[in-house]
C-alpha atoms as a PDB file:
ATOM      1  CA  UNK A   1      52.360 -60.275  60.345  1.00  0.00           C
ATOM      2  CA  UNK A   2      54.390 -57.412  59.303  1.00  0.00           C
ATOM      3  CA  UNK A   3      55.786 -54.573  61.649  1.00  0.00           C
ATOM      4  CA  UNK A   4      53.305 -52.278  60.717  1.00  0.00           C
ATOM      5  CA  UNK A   5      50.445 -54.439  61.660  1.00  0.00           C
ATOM      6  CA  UNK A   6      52.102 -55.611  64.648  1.00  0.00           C
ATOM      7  CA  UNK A   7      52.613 -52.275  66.090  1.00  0.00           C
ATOM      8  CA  UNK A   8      48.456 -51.252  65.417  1.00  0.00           C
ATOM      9  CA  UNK A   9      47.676 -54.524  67.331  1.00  0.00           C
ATOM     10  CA  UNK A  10      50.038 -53.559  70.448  1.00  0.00           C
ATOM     11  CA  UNK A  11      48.621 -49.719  69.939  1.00  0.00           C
ATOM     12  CA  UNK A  12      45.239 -51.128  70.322  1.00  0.00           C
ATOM     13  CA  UNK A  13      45.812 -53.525  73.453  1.00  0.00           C
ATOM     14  CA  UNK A  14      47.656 -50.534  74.987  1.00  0.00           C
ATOM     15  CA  UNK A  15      44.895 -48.114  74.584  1.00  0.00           C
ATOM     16  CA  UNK A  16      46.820 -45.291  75.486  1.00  0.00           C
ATOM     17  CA  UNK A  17      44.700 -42.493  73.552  1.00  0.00           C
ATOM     18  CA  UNK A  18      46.621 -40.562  70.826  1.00  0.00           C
ATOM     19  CA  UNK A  19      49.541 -42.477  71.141  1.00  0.00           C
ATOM     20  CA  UNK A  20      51.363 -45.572  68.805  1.00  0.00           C
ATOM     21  CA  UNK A  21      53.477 -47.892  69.823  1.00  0.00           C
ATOM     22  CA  UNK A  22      56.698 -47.893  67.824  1.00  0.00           C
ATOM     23  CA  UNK A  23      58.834 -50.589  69.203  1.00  0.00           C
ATOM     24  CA  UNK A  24      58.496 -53.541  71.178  1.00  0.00           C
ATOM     25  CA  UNK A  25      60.981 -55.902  73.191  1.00  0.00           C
ATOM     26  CA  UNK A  26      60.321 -58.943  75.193  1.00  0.00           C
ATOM     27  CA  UNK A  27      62.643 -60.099  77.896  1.00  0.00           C
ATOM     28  CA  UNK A  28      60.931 -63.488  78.265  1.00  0.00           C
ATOM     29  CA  UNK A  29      63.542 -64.478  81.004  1.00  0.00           C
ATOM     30  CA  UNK A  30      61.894 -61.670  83.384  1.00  0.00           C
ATOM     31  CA  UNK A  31      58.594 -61.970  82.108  1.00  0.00           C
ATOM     32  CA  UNK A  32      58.908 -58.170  80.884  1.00  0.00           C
ATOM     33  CA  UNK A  33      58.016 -56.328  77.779  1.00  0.00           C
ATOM     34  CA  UNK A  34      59.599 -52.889  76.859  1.00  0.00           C
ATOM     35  CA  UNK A  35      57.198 -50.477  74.535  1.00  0.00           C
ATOM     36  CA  UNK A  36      58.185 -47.298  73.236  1.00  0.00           C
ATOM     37  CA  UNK A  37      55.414 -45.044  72.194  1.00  0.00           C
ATOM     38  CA  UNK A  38      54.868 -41.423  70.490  1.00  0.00           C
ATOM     39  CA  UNK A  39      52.586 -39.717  70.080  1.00  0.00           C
ATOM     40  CA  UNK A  40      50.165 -40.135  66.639  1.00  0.00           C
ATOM     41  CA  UNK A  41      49.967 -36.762  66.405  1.00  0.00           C
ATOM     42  CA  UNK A  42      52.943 -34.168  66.218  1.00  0.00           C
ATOM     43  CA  UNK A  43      51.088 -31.042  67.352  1.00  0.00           C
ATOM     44  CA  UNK A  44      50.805 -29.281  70.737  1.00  0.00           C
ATOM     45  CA  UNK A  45      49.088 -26.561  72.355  1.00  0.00           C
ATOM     46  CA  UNK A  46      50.950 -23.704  73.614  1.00  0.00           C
ATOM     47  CA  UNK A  47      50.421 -23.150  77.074  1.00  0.00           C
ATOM     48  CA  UNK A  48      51.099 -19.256  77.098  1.00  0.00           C
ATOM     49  CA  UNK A  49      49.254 -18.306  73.653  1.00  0.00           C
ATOM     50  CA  UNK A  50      46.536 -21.336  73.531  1.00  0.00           C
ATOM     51  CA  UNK A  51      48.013 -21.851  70.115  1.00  0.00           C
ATOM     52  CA  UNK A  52      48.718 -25.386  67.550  1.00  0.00           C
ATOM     53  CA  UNK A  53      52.230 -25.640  67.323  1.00  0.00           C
ATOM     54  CA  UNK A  54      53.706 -28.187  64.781  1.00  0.00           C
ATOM     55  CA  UNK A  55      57.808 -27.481  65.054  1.00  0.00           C
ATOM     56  CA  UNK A  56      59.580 -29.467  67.158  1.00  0.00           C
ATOM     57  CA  UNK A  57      62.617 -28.149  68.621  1.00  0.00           C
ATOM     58  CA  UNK A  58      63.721 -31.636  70.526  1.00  0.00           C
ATOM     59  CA  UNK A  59      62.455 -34.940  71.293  1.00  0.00           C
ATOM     60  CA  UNK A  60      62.059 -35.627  75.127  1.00  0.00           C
ATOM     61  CA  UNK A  61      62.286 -39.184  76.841  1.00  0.00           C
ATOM     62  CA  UNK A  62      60.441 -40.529  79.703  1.00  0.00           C
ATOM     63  CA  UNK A  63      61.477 -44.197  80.400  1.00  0.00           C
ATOM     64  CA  UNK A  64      60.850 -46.678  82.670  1.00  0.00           C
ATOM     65  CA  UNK A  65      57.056 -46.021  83.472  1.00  0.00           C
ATOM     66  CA  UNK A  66      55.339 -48.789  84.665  1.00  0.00           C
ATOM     67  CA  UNK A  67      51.864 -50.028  83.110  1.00  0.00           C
ATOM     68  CA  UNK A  68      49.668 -52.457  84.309  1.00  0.00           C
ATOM     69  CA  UNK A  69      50.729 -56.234  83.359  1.00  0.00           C
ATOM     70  CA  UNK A  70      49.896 -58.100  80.598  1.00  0.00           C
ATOM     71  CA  UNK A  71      48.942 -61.479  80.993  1.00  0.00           C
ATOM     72  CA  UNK A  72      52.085 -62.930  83.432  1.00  0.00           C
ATOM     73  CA  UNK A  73      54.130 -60.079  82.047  1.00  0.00           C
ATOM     74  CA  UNK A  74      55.183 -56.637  83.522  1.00  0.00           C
ATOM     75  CA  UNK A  75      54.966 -53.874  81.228  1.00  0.00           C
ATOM     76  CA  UNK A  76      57.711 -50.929  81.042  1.00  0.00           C
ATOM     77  CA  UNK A  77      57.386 -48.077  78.812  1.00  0.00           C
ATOM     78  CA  UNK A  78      58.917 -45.746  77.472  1.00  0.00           C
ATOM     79  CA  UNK A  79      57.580 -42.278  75.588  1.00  0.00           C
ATOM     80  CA  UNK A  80      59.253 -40.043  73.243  1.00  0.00           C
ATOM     81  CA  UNK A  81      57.321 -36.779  72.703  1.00  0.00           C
ATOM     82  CA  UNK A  82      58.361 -33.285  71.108  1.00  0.00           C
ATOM     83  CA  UNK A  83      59.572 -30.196  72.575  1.00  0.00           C
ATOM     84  CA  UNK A  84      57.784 -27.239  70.886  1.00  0.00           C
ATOM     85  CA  UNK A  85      58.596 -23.875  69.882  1.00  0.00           C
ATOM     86  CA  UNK A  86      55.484 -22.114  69.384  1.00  0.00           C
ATOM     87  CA  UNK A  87      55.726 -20.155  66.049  1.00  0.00           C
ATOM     88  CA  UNK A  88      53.671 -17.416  67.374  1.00  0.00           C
ATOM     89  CA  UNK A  89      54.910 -16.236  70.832  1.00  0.00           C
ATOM     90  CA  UNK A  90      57.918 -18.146  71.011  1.00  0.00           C
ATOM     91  CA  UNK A  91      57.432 -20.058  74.274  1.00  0.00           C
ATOM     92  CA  UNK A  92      59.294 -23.406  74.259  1.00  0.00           C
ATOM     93  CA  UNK A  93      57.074 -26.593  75.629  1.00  0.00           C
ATOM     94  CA  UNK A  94      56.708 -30.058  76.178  1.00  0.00           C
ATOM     95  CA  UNK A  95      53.294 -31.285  76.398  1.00  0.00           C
ATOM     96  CA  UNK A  96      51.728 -33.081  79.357  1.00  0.00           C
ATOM     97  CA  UNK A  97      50.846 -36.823  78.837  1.00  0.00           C
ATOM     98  CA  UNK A  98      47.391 -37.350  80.159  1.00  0.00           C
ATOM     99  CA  UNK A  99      48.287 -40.698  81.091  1.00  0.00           C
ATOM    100  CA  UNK A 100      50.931 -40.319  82.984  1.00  0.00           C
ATOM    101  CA  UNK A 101      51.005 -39.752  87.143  1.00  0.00           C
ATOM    102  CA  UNK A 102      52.411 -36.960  88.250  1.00  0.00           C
ATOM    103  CA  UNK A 103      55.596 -37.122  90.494  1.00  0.00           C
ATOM    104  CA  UNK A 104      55.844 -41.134  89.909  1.00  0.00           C
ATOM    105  CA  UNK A 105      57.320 -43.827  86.891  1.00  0.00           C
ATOM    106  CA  UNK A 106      53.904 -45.330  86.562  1.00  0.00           C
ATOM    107  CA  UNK A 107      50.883 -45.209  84.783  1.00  0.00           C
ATOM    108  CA  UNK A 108      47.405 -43.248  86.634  1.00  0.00           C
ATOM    109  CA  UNK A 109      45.761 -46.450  85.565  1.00  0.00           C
ATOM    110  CA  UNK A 110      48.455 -48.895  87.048  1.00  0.00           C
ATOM    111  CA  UNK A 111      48.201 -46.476  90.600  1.00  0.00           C
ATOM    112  CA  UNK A 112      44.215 -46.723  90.348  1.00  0.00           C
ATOM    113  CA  UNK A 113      44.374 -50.766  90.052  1.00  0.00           C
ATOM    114  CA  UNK A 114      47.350 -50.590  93.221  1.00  0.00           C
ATOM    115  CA  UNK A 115      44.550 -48.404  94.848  1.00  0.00           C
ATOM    116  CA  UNK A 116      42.056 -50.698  94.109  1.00  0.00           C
ATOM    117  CA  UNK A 117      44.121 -53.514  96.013  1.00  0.00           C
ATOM    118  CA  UNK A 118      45.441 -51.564  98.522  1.00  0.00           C
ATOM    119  CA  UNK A 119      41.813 -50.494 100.121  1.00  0.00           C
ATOM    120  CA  UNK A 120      40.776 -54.106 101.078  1.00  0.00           C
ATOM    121  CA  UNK A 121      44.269 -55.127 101.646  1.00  0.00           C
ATOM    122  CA  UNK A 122      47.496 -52.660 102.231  1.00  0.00           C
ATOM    123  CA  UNK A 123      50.552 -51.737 100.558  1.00  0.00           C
ATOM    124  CA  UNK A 124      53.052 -54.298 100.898  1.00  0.00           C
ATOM    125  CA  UNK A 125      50.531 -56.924  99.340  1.00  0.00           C
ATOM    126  CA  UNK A 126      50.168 -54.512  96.137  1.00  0.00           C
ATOM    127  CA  UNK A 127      53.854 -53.849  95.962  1.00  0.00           C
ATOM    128  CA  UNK A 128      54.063 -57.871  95.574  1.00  0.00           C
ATOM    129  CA  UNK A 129      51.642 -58.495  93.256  1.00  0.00           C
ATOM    130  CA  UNK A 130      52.923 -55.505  91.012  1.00  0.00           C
ATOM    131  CA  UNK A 131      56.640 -56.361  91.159  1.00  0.00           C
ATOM    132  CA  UNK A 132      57.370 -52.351  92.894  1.00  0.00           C
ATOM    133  CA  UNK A 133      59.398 -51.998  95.937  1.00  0.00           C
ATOM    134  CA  UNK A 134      56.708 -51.238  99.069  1.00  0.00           C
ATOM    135  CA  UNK A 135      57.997 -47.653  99.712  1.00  0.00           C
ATOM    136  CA  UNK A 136      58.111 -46.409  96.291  1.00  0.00           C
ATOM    137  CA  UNK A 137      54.080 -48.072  95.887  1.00  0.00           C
ATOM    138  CA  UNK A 138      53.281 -46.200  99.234  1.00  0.00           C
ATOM    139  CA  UNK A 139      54.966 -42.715  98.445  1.00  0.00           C
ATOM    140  CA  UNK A 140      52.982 -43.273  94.610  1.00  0.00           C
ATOM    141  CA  UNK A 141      49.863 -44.321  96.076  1.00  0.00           C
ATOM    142  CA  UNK A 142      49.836 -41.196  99.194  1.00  0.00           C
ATOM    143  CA  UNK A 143      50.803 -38.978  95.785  1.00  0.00           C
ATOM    144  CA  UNK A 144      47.495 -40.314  93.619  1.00  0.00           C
ATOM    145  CA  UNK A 145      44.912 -40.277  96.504  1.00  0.00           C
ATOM    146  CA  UNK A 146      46.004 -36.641  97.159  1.00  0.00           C
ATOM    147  CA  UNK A 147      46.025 -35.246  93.888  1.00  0.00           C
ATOM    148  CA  UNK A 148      42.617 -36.872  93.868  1.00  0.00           C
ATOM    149  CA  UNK A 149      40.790 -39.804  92.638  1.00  0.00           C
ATOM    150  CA  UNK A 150      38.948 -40.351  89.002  1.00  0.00           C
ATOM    151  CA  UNK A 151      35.658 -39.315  89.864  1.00  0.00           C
ATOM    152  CA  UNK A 152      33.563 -42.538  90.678  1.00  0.00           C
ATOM    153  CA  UNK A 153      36.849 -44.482  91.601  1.00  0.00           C
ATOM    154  CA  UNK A 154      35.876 -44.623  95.478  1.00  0.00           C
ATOM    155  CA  UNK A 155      32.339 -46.936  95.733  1.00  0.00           C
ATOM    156  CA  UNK A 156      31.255 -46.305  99.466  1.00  0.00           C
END
Protein backbone atom coordinates (compact mmCIF):
# COMPACT_ATOMS: atom_id res chain seq x y z
CA UNK A 1 0.00 0.00 0.00
CA UNK A 2 1.25 3.37 -0.69
CA UNK A 3 1.03 6.48 1.72
CA UNK A 4 -1.70 7.88 0.03
CA UNK A 5 -3.90 4.91 0.36
CA UNK A 6 -2.81 4.29 3.75
CA UNK A 7 -3.75 7.59 5.03
CA UNK A 8 -7.69 7.26 3.25
CA UNK A 9 -7.90 3.88 5.14
CA UNK A 10 -6.86 5.50 8.67
CA UNK A 11 -9.21 8.70 7.55
CA UNK A 12 -11.96 6.29 7.16
CA UNK A 13 -11.52 4.16 10.50
CA UNK A 14 -11.17 7.56 12.23
CA UNK A 15 -14.33 8.99 10.97
CA UNK A 16 -13.68 12.26 12.12
CA UNK A 17 -15.97 14.27 9.52
CA UNK A 18 -14.10 16.74 7.24
CA UNK A 19 -10.92 15.85 8.42
CA UNK A 20 -7.68 13.52 6.85
CA UNK A 21 -5.30 11.98 8.54
CA UNK A 22 -1.83 13.02 7.43
CA UNK A 23 0.59 11.12 9.49
CA UNK A 24 0.67 8.19 11.52
CA UNK A 25 3.14 6.71 14.27
CA UNK A 26 2.95 3.60 16.25
CA UNK A 27 4.72 3.20 19.53
CA UNK A 28 4.10 -0.56 19.69
CA UNK A 29 6.07 -0.71 23.07
CA UNK A 30 3.07 1.40 24.74
CA UNK A 31 0.48 0.09 22.70
CA UNK A 32 -0.08 3.81 21.32
CA UNK A 33 -0.65 5.31 17.97
CA UNK A 34 -0.02 9.09 17.24
CA UNK A 35 -2.35 10.64 14.21
CA UNK A 36 -2.08 13.99 12.98
CA UNK A 37 -5.04 15.26 11.11
CA UNK A 38 -6.21 18.54 9.07
CA UNK A 39 -8.71 19.44 7.97
CA UNK A 40 -9.89 18.32 4.07
CA UNK A 41 -11.05 21.46 3.55
CA UNK A 42 -9.08 24.87 3.94
CA UNK A 43 -12.04 27.23 4.34
CA UNK A 44 -13.73 28.77 7.40
CA UNK A 45 -16.57 30.78 8.33
CA UNK A 46 -16.08 34.07 9.82
CA UNK A 47 -17.65 34.38 12.98
CA UNK A 48 -18.24 38.29 12.89
CA UNK A 49 -19.31 38.65 9.03
CA UNK A 50 -20.83 34.92 8.44
CA UNK A 51 -18.42 34.94 5.56
CA UNK A 52 -16.00 31.84 3.52
CA UNK A 53 -12.66 32.72 4.21
CA UNK A 54 -9.85 30.80 2.32
CA UNK A 55 -6.39 32.77 3.57
CA UNK A 56 -4.71 31.42 6.19
CA UNK A 57 -2.73 33.61 8.28
CA UNK A 58 -1.15 30.63 10.65
CA UNK A 59 -1.49 27.09 11.31
CA UNK A 60 -2.65 26.26 14.95
CA UNK A 61 -1.79 22.94 16.92
CA UNK A 62 -3.82 21.04 19.31
CA UNK A 63 -1.92 17.88 20.51
CA UNK A 64 -2.33 15.30 22.71
CA UNK A 65 -6.21 14.71 22.48
CA UNK A 66 -7.24 11.52 23.39
CA UNK A 67 -9.62 9.27 21.10
CA UNK A 68 -11.19 6.25 21.87
CA UNK A 69 -8.81 3.02 21.49
CA UNK A 70 -8.26 1.02 18.75
CA UNK A 71 -8.20 -2.49 19.13
CA UNK A 72 -5.52 -2.90 22.39
CA UNK A 73 -4.16 0.47 21.37
CA UNK A 74 -4.65 4.05 22.81
CA UNK A 75 -5.10 6.63 20.35
CA UNK A 76 -3.45 10.29 20.65
CA UNK A 77 -4.04 12.92 18.21
CA UNK A 78 -3.01 15.64 17.14
CA UNK A 79 -4.81 18.53 14.74
CA UNK A 80 -3.35 21.21 12.74
CA UNK A 81 -5.98 23.70 11.49
CA UNK A 82 -5.69 27.36 9.97
CA UNK A 83 -5.92 30.65 11.47
CA UNK A 84 -8.03 32.91 9.17
CA UNK A 85 -8.06 36.37 8.17
CA UNK A 86 -11.32 37.07 6.77
CA UNK A 87 -10.82 39.04 3.48
CA UNK A 88 -13.89 40.97 4.04
CA UNK A 89 -14.04 42.44 7.60
CA UNK A 90 -10.75 41.58 8.68
CA UNK A 91 -11.46 39.57 11.84
CA UNK A 92 -8.72 36.98 12.54
CA UNK A 93 -10.13 33.24 13.52
CA UNK A 94 -9.53 29.83 14.21
CA UNK A 95 -12.33 27.58 13.64
CA UNK A 96 -13.99 25.35 16.23
CA UNK A 97 -13.50 21.52 15.77
CA UNK A 98 -16.85 19.91 16.20
CA UNK A 99 -15.24 17.01 17.57
CA UNK A 100 -13.44 18.18 20.04
CA UNK A 101 -14.64 18.69 24.03
CA UNK A 102 -14.51 21.77 25.25
CA UNK A 103 -12.14 22.60 28.24
CA UNK A 104 -10.52 18.88 28.03
CA UNK A 105 -7.55 16.83 25.68
CA UNK A 106 -10.12 14.33 24.61
CA UNK A 107 -12.45 13.51 22.11
CA UNK A 108 -16.72 14.24 22.88
CA UNK A 109 -16.95 10.70 21.66
CA UNK A 110 -14.12 9.21 23.95
CA UNK A 111 -16.04 11.38 27.14
CA UNK A 112 -19.54 9.89 25.90
CA UNK A 113 -18.07 6.11 25.94
CA UNK A 114 -16.24 7.18 29.74
CA UNK A 115 -19.90 8.34 30.44
CA UNK A 116 -21.28 5.38 29.26
CA UNK A 117 -19.02 3.34 31.82
CA UNK A 118 -19.08 5.58 34.44
CA UNK A 119 -23.15 5.42 34.98
CA UNK A 120 -23.23 1.66 35.90
CA UNK A 121 -19.87 1.79 37.41
CA UNK A 122 -17.84 5.14 38.62
CA UNK A 123 -14.89 7.01 37.71
CA UNK A 124 -11.91 5.37 38.86
CA UNK A 125 -12.99 2.10 36.91
CA UNK A 126 -13.22 4.31 33.55
CA UNK A 127 -10.01 6.11 34.27
CA UNK A 128 -8.47 2.37 34.24
CA UNK A 129 -9.88 1.04 31.43
CA UNK A 130 -9.04 4.31 29.38
CA UNK A 131 -5.42 4.67 30.53
CA UNK A 132 -6.45 8.68 32.10
CA UNK A 133 -5.51 9.62 35.52
CA UNK A 134 -9.03 9.45 37.81
CA UNK A 135 -9.13 13.25 38.50
CA UNK A 136 -8.50 14.51 35.14
CA UNK A 137 -11.57 11.66 33.84
CA UNK A 138 -13.76 13.14 36.73
CA UNK A 139 -13.09 16.99 36.15
CA UNK A 140 -13.72 15.88 31.99
CA UNK A 141 -16.63 13.88 32.68
CA UNK A 142 -18.44 16.79 35.46
CA UNK A 143 -17.34 19.25 32.26
CA UNK A 144 -19.38 16.96 29.43
CA UNK A 145 -22.52 16.14 31.55
CA UNK A 146 -22.81 19.93 32.20
CA UNK A 147 -22.36 21.30 28.95
CA UNK A 148 -24.97 18.68 28.18
CA UNK A 149 -25.41 15.33 26.74
CA UNK A 150 -25.97 14.28 22.80
CA UNK A 151 -29.52 14.21 22.73
CA UNK A 152 -30.65 10.48 23.21
CA UNK A 153 -27.29 9.66 25.07
CA UNK A 154 -29.16 9.17 28.58
CA UNK A 155 -31.74 5.85 28.09
CA UNK A 156 -33.92 6.06 31.37
Amino acid sequence: MNGESVSQVWTDLLQLSGFAVVYLEQDAAHQRYFITVVPEHAIGVCPQCHRACDTIKQRRTRARILDLPIGSHAVELTVRVGHFECQHCGHCFTPPIPFLAEGSHATERLLGRAAELIRPSDVANAACFFGIPEKTLEGWYYAFIERGCPSGFWHL
